[in-house]
N, C-alpha and C. Protein backbone atom coordinates (compact mmCIF):
# COMPACT_ATOMS: atom_id res chain seq x y z
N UNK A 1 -70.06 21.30 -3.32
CA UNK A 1 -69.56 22.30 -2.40
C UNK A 1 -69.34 21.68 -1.01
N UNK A 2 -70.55 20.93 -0.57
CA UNK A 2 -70.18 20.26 1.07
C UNK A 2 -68.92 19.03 0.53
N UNK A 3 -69.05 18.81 -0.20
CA UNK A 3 -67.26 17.92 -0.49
C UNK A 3 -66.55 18.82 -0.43
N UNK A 4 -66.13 19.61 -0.94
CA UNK A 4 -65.01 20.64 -1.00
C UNK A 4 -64.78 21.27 0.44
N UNK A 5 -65.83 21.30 0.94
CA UNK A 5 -65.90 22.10 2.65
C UNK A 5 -65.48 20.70 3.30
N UNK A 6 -65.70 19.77 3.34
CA UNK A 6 -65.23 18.66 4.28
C UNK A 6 -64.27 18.11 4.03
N UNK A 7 -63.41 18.49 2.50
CA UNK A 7 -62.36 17.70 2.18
C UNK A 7 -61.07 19.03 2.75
N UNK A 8 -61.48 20.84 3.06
CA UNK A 8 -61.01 21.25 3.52
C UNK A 8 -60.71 21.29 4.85
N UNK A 9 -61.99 21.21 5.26
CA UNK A 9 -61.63 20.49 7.03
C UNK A 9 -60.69 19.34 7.42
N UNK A 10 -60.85 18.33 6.74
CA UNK A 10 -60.18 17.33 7.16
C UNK A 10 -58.61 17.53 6.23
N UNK A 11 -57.86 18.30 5.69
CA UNK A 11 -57.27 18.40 5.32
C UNK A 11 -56.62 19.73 6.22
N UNK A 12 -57.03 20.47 6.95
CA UNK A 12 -56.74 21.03 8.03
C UNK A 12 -56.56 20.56 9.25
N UNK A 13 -57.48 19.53 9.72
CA UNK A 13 -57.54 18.92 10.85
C UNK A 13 -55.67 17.92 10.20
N UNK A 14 -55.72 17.49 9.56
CA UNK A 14 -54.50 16.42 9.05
C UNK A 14 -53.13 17.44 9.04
N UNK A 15 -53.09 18.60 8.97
CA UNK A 15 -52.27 19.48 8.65
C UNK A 15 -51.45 20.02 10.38
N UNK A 16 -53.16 20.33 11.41
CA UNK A 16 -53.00 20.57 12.59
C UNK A 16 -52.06 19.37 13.33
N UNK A 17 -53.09 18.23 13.00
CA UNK A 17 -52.51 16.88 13.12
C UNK A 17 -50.90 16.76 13.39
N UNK A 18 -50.44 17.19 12.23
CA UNK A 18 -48.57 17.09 11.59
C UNK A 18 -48.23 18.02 12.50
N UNK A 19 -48.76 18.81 13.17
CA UNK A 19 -48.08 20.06 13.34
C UNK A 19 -47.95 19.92 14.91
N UNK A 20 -48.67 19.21 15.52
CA UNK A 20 -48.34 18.79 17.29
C UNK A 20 -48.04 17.51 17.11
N UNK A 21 -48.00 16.68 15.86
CA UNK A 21 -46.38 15.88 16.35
C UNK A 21 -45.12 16.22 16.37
N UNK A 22 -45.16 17.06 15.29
CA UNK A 22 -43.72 17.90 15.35
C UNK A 22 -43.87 18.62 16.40
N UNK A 23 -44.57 19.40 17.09
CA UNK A 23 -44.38 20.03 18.35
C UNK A 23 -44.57 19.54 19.47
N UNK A 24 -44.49 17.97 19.21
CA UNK A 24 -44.55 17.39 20.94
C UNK A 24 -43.55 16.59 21.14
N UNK A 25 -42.98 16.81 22.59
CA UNK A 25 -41.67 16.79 23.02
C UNK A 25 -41.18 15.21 22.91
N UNK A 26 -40.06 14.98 22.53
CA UNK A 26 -39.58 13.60 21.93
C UNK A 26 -39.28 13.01 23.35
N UNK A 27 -39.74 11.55 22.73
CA UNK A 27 -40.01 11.07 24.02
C UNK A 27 -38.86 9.84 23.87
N UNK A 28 -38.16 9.59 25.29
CA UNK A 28 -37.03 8.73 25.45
C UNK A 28 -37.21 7.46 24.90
N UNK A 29 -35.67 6.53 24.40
CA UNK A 29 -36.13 5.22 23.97
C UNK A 29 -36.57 4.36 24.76
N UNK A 30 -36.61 3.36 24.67
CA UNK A 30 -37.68 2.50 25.89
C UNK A 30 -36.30 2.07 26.59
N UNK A 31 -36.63 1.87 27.92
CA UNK A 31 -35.17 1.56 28.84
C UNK A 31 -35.05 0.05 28.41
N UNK A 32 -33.81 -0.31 28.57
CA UNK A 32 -33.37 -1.76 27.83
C UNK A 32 -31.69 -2.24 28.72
N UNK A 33 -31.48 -2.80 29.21
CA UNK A 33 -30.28 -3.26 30.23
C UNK A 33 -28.97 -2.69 29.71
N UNK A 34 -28.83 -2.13 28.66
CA UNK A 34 -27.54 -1.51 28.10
C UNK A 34 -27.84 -0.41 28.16
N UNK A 35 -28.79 0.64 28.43
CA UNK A 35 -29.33 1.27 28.72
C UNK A 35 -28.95 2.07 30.01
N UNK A 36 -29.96 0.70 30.77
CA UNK A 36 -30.19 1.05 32.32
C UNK A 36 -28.48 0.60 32.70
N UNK A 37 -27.69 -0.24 32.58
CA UNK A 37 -26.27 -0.17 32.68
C UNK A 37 -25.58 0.83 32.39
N UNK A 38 -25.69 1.76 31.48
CA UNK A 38 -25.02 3.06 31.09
C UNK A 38 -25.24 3.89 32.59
N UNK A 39 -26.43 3.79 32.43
CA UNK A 39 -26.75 4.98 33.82
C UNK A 39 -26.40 4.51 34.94
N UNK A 40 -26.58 2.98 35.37
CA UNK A 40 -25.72 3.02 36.58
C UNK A 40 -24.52 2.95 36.60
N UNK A 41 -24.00 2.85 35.95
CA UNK A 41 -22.18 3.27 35.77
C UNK A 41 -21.81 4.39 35.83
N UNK A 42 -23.29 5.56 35.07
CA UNK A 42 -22.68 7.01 35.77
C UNK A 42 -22.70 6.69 37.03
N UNK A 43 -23.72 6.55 37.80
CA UNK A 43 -24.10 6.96 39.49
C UNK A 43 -22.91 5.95 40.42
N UNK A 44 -22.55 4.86 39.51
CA UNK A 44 -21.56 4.23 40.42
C UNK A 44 -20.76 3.63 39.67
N UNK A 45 -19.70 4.16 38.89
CA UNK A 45 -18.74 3.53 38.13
C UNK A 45 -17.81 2.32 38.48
N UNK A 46 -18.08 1.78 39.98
CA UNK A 46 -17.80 0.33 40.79
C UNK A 46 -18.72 -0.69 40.40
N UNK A 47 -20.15 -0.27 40.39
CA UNK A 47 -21.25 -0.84 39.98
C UNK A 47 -20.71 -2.42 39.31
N UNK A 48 -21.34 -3.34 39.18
CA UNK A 48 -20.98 -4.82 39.10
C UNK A 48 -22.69 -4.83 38.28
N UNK A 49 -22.37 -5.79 36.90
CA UNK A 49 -23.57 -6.15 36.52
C UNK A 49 -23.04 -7.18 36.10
N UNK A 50 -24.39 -8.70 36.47
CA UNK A 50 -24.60 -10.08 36.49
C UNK A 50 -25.77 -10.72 35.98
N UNK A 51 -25.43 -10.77 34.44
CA UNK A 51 -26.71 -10.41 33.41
C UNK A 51 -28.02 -9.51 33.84
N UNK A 52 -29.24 -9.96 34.42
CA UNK A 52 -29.78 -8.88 34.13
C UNK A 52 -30.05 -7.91 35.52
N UNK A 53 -29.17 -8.24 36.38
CA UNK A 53 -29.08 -7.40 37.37
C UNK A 53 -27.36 -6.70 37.70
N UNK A 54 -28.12 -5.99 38.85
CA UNK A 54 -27.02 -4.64 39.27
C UNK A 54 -26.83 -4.87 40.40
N UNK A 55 -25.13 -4.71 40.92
CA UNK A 55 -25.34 -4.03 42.50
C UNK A 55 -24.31 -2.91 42.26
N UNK A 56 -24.56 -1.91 43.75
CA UNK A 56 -24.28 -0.94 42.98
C UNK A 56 -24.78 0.00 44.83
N UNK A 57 -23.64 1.19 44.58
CA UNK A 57 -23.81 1.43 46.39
C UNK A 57 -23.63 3.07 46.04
N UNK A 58 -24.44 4.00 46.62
CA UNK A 58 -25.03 5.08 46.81
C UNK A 58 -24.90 5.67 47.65
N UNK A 59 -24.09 6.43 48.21
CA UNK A 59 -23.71 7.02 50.00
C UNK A 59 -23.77 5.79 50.96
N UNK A 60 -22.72 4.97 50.56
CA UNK A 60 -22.45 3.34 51.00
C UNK A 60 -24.10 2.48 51.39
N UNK A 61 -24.81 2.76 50.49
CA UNK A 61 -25.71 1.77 50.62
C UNK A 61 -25.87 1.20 49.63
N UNK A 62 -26.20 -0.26 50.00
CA UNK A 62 -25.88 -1.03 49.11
C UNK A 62 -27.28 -1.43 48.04
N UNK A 63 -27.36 -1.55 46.98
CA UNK A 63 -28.87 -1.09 46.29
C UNK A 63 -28.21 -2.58 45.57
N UNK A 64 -29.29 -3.31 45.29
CA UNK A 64 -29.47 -4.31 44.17
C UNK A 64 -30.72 -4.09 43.26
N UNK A 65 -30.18 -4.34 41.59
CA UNK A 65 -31.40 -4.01 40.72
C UNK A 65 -31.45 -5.38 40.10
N UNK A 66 -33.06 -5.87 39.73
CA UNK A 66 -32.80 -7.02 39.28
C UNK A 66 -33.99 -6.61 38.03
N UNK A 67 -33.75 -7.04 37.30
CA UNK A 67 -34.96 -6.74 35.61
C UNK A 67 -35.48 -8.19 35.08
N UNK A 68 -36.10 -7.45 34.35
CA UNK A 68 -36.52 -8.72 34.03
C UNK A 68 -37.18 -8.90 32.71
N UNK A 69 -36.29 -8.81 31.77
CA UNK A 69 -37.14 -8.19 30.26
C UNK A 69 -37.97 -8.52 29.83
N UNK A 70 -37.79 -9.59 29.46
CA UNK A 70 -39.35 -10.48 29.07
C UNK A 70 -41.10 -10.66 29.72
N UNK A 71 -40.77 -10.14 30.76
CA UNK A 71 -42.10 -9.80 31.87
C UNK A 71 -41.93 -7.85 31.68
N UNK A 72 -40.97 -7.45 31.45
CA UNK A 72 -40.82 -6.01 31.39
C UNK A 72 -40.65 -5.27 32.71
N UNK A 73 -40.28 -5.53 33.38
CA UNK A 73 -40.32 -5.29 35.00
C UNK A 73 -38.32 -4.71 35.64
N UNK A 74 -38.82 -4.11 36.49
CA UNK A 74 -37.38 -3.55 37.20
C UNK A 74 -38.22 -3.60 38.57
N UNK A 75 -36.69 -3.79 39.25
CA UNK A 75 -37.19 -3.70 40.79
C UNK A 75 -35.60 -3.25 41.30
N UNK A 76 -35.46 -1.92 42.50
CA UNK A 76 -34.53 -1.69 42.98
C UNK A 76 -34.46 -2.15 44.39
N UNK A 77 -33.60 -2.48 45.04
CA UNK A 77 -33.58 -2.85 46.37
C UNK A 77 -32.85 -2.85 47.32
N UNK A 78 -32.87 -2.41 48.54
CA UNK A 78 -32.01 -2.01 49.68
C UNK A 78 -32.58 -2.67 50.87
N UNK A 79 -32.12 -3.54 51.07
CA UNK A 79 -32.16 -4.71 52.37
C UNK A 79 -31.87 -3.44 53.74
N UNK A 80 -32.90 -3.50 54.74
CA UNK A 80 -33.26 -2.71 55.94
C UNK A 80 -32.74 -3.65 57.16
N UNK A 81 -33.38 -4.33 57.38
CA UNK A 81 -33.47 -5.26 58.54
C UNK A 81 -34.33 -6.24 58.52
N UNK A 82 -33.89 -7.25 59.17
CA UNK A 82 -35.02 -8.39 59.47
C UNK A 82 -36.28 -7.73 60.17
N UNK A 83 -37.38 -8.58 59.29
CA UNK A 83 -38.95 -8.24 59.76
C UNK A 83 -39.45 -8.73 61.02
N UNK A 84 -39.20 -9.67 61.49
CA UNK A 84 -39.26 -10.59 62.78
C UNK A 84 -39.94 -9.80 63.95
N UNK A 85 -38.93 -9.13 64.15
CA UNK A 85 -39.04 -8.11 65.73
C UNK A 85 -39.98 -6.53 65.12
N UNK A 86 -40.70 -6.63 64.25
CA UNK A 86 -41.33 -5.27 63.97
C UNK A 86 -42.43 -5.38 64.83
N UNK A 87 -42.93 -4.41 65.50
CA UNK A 87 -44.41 -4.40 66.10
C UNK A 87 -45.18 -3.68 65.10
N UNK A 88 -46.36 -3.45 65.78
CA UNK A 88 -47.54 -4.00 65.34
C UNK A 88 -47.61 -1.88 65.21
N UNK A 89 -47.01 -0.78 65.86
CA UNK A 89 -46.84 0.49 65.41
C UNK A 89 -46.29 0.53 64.82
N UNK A 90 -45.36 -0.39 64.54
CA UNK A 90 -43.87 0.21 63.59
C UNK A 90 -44.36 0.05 62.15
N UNK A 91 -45.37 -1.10 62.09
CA UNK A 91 -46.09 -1.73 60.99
C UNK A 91 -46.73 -0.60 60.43
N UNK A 92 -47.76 -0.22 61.28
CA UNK A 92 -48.85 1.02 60.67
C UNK A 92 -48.20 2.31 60.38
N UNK A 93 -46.64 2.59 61.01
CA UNK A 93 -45.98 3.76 60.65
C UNK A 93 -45.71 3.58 59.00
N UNK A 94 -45.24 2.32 58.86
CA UNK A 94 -44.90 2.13 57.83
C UNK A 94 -45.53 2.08 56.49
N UNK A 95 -47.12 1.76 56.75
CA UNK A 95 -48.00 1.74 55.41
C UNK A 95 -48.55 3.08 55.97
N UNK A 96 -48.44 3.91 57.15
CA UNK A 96 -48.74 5.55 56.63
C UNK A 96 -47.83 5.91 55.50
N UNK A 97 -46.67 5.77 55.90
CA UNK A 97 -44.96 6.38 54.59
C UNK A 97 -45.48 5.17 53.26
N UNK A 98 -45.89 4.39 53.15
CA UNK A 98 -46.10 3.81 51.84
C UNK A 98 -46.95 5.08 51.67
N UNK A 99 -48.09 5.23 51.93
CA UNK A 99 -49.14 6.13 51.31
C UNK A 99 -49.11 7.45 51.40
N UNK A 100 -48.00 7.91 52.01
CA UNK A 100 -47.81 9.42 51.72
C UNK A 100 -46.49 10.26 51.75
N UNK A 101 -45.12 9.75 52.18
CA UNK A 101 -43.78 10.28 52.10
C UNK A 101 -42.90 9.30 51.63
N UNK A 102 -43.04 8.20 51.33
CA UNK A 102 -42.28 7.39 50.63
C UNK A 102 -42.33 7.66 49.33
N UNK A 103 -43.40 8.09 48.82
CA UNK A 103 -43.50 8.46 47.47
C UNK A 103 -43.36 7.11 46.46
N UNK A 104 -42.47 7.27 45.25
CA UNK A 104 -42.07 6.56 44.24
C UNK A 104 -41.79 4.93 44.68
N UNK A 105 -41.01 5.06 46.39
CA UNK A 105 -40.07 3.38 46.62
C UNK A 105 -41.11 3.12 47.33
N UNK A 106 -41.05 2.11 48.15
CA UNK A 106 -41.80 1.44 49.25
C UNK A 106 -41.19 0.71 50.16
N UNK A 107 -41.98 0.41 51.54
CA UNK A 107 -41.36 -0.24 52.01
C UNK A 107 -42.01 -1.53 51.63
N UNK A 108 -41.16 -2.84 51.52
CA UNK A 108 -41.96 -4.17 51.65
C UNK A 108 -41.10 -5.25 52.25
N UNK A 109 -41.49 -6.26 52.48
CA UNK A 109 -41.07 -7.66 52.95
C UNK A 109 -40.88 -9.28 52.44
N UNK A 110 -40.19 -9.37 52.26
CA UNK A 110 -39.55 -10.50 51.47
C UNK A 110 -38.38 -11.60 51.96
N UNK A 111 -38.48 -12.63 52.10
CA UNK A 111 -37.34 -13.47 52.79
C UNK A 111 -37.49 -13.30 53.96
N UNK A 112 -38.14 -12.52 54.81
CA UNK A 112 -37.87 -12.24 56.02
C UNK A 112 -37.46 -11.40 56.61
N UNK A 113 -37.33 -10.34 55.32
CA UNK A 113 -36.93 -9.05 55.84
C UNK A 113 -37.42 -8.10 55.28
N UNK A 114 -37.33 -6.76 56.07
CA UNK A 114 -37.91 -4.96 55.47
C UNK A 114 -36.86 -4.94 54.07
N UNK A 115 -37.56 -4.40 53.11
CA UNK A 115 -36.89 -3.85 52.07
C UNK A 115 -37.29 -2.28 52.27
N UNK A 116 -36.25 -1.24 51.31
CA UNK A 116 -36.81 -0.15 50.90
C UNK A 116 -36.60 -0.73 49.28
N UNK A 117 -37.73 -0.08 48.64
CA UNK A 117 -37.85 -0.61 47.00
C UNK A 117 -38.52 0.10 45.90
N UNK A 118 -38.09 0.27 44.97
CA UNK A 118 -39.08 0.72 43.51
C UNK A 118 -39.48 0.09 42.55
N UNK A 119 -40.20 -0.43 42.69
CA UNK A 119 -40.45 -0.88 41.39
C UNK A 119 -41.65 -0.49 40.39
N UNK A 120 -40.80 -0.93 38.92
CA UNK A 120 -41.47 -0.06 37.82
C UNK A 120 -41.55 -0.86 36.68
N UNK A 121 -42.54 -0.87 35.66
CA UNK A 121 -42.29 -1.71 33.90
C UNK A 121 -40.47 -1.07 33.48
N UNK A 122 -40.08 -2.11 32.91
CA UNK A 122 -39.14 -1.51 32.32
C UNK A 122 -39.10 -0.60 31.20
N UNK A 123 -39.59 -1.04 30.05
CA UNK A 123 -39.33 -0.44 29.03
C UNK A 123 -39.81 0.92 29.36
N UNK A 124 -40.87 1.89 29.78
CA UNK A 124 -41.26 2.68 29.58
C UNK A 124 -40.39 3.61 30.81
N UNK A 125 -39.81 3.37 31.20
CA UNK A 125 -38.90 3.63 32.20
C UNK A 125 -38.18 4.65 32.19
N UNK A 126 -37.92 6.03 32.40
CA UNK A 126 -37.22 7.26 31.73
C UNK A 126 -35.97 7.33 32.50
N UNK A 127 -34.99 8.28 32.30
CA UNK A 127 -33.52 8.26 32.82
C UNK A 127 -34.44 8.93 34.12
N UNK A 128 -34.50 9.70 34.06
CA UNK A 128 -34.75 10.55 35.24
C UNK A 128 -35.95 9.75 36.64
N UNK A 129 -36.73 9.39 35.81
CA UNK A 129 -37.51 8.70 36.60
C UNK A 129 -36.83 7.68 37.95
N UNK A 130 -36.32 6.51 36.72
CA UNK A 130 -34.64 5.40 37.36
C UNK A 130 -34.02 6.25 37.93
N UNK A 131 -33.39 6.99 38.49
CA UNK A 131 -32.31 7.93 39.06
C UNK A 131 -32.71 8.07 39.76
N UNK A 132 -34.33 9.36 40.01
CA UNK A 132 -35.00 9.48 41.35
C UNK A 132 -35.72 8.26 41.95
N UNK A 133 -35.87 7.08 41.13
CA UNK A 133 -36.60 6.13 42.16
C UNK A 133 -35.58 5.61 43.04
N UNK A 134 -34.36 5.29 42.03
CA UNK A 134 -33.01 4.85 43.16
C UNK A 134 -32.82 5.62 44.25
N UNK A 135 -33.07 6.95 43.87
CA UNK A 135 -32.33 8.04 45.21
C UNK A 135 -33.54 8.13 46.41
N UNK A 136 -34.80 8.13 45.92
CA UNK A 136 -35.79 7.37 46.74
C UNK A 136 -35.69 6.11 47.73
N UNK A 137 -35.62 5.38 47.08
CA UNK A 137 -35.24 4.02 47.66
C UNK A 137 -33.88 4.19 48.56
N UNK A 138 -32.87 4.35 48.46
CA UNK A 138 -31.79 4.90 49.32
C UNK A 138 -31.93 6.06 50.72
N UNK A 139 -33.33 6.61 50.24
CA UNK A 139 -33.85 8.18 51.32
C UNK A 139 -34.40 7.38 51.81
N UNK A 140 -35.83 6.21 51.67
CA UNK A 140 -36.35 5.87 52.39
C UNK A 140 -35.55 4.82 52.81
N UNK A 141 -34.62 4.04 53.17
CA UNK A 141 -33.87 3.22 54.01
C UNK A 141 -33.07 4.14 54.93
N UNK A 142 -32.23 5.53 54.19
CA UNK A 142 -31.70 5.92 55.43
C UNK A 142 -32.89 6.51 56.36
N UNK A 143 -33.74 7.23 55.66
CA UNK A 143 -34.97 7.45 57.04
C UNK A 143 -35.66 6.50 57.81
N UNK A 144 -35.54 5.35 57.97
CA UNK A 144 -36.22 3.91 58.55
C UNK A 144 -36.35 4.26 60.39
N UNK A 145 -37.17 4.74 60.63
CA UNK A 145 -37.01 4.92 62.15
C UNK A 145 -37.01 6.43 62.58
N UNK A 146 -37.11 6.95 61.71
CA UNK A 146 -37.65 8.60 61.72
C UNK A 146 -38.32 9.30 60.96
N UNK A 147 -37.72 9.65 59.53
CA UNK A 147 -38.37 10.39 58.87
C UNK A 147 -39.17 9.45 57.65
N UNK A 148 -39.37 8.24 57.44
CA UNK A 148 -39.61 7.44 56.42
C UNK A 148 -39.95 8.11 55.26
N UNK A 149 -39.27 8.41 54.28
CA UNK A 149 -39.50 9.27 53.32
C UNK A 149 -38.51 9.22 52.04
N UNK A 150 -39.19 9.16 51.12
CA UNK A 150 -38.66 8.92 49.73
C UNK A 150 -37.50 10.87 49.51
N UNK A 151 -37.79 11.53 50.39
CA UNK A 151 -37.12 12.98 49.84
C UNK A 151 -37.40 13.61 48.78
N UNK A 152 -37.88 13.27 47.71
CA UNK A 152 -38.70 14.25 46.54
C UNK A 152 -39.23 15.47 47.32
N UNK A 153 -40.63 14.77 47.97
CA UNK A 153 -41.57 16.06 48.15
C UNK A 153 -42.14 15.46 49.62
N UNK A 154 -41.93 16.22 50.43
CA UNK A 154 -43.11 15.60 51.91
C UNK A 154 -43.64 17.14 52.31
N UNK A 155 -45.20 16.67 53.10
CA UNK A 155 -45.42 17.93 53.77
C UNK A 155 -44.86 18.22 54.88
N UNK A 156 -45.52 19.86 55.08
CA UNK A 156 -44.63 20.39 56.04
C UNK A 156 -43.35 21.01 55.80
N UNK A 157 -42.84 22.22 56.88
CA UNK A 157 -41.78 22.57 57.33
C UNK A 157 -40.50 21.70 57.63
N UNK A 158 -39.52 22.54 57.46
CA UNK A 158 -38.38 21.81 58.47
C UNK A 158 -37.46 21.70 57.67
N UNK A 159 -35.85 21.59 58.21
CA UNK A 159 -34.87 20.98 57.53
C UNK A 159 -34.82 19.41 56.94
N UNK A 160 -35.70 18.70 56.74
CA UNK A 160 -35.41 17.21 55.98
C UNK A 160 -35.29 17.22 54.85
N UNK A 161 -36.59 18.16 53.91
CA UNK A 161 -36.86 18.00 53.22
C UNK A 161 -35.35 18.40 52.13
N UNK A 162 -34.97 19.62 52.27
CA UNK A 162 -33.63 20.01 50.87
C UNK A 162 -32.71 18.95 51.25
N UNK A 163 -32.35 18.88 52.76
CA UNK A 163 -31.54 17.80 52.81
C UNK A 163 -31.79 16.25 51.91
N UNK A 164 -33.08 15.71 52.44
CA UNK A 164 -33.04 14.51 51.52
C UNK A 164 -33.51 14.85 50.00
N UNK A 165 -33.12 16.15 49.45
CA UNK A 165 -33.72 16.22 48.02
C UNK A 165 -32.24 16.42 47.05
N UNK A 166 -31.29 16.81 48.33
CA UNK A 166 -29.57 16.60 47.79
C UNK A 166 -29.28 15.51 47.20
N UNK A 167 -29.85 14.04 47.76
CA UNK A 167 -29.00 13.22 46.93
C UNK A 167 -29.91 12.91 45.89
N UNK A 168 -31.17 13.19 45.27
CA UNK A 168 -31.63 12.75 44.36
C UNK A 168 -31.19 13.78 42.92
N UNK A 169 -31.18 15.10 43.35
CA UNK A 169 -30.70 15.87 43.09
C UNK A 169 -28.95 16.04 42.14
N UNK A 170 -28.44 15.28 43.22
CA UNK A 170 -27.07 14.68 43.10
C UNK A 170 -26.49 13.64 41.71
N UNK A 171 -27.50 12.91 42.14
CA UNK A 171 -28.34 11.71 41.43
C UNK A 171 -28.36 11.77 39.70
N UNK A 172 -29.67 12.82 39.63
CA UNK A 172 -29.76 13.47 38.43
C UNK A 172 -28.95 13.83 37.56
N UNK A 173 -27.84 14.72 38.52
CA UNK A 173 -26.63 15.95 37.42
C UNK A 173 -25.90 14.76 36.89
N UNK A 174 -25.32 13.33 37.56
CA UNK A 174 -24.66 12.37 37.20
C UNK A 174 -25.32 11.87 35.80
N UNK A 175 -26.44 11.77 35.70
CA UNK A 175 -27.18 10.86 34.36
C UNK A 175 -27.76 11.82 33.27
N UNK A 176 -26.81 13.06 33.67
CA UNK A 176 -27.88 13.85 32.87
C UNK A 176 -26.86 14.04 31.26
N UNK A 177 -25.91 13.10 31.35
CA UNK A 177 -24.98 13.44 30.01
C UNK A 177 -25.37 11.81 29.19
N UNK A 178 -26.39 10.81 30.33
CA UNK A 178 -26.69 9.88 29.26
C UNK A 178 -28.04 10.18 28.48
């Protein structure tokens, strides 16, 4: 009898099992450069790809994506200005907006200069995700010197926020037929 009771349990539990894989929401293929090329050709059908990178311009800014499959890695990027002449406030403004309105991109420094940037693993990488980190990365370069902010979500009042949530927004409706 306790066989029969435990071979019904676990034959329920296996049944429940089947029944929230079928009811859990299908999840995207892993992002892959023919892929991530589809989608930036929606957002910029000028877009230029040079094996495993992109350039590619967004309310005329100019964004470079470079991947990197075999390490699994993406990185988006929008050249700001030379780092040279930053002081020593402009610095601490800047890792406040890393840690709280930049959101998804960042700011960082490389070659000698401010980047705005996202970077993410590739493969696990979703359409939507890629879209808003780009439109991120593009919000936080045009905000560089005021509002430093990725545009998703910041606190507070005020007109910035719908404004910078237009182009991610924008962004989206473009990739939403890949």
């Amino acid at each position: 009898m306790r066989t029969l009771i435990l071979a019904l349990l676990f034959a329920g539990g296996v049944a429940r099992l089947a029944q929230a894989q079928e009811d859990a929401p299908t999840t995207e293929p892993p992002m892959t450069l023919d892929r991530m090329a589809q989608i930036v050709m929606a957002l910029d059908p000028e877009a230029k790809q040079m094996g495993p990178a992109f350039e590619l311009s967004i309310d005329d800014v100019p964004i470079l994506i470079i991947t990197d499959p075999r390490a699994d890695r993406m990185r988006a990027m929008v050249p700001i200005r030379l780092a040279e002449d930053i002081d020593a406030a402009e610095w601490q403004r800047l890792m406040q907006a890393n840690f709280d309105s930049a959101l998804d991109a960042r700011y960082a420094v490389a070659q000698g200069r401010l980047w705005a940037v996202f970077i993410h693993p590739l493969s696990p990488l979703e359409r939507d995700q890629f879209i808003s980190g780009i439109g991120q990365t593009v919000n936080v370069a045009q905000t560089y010197g005021s509002l430093y902010t990725g545009g998703a979500m910041q606190f507070g009042g005020g007109d910035s926020v719908p404004l910078q949530r237009q182009l991610i927004d924008r962004l989206l409706e473009k990739g939403e037929e890949i």
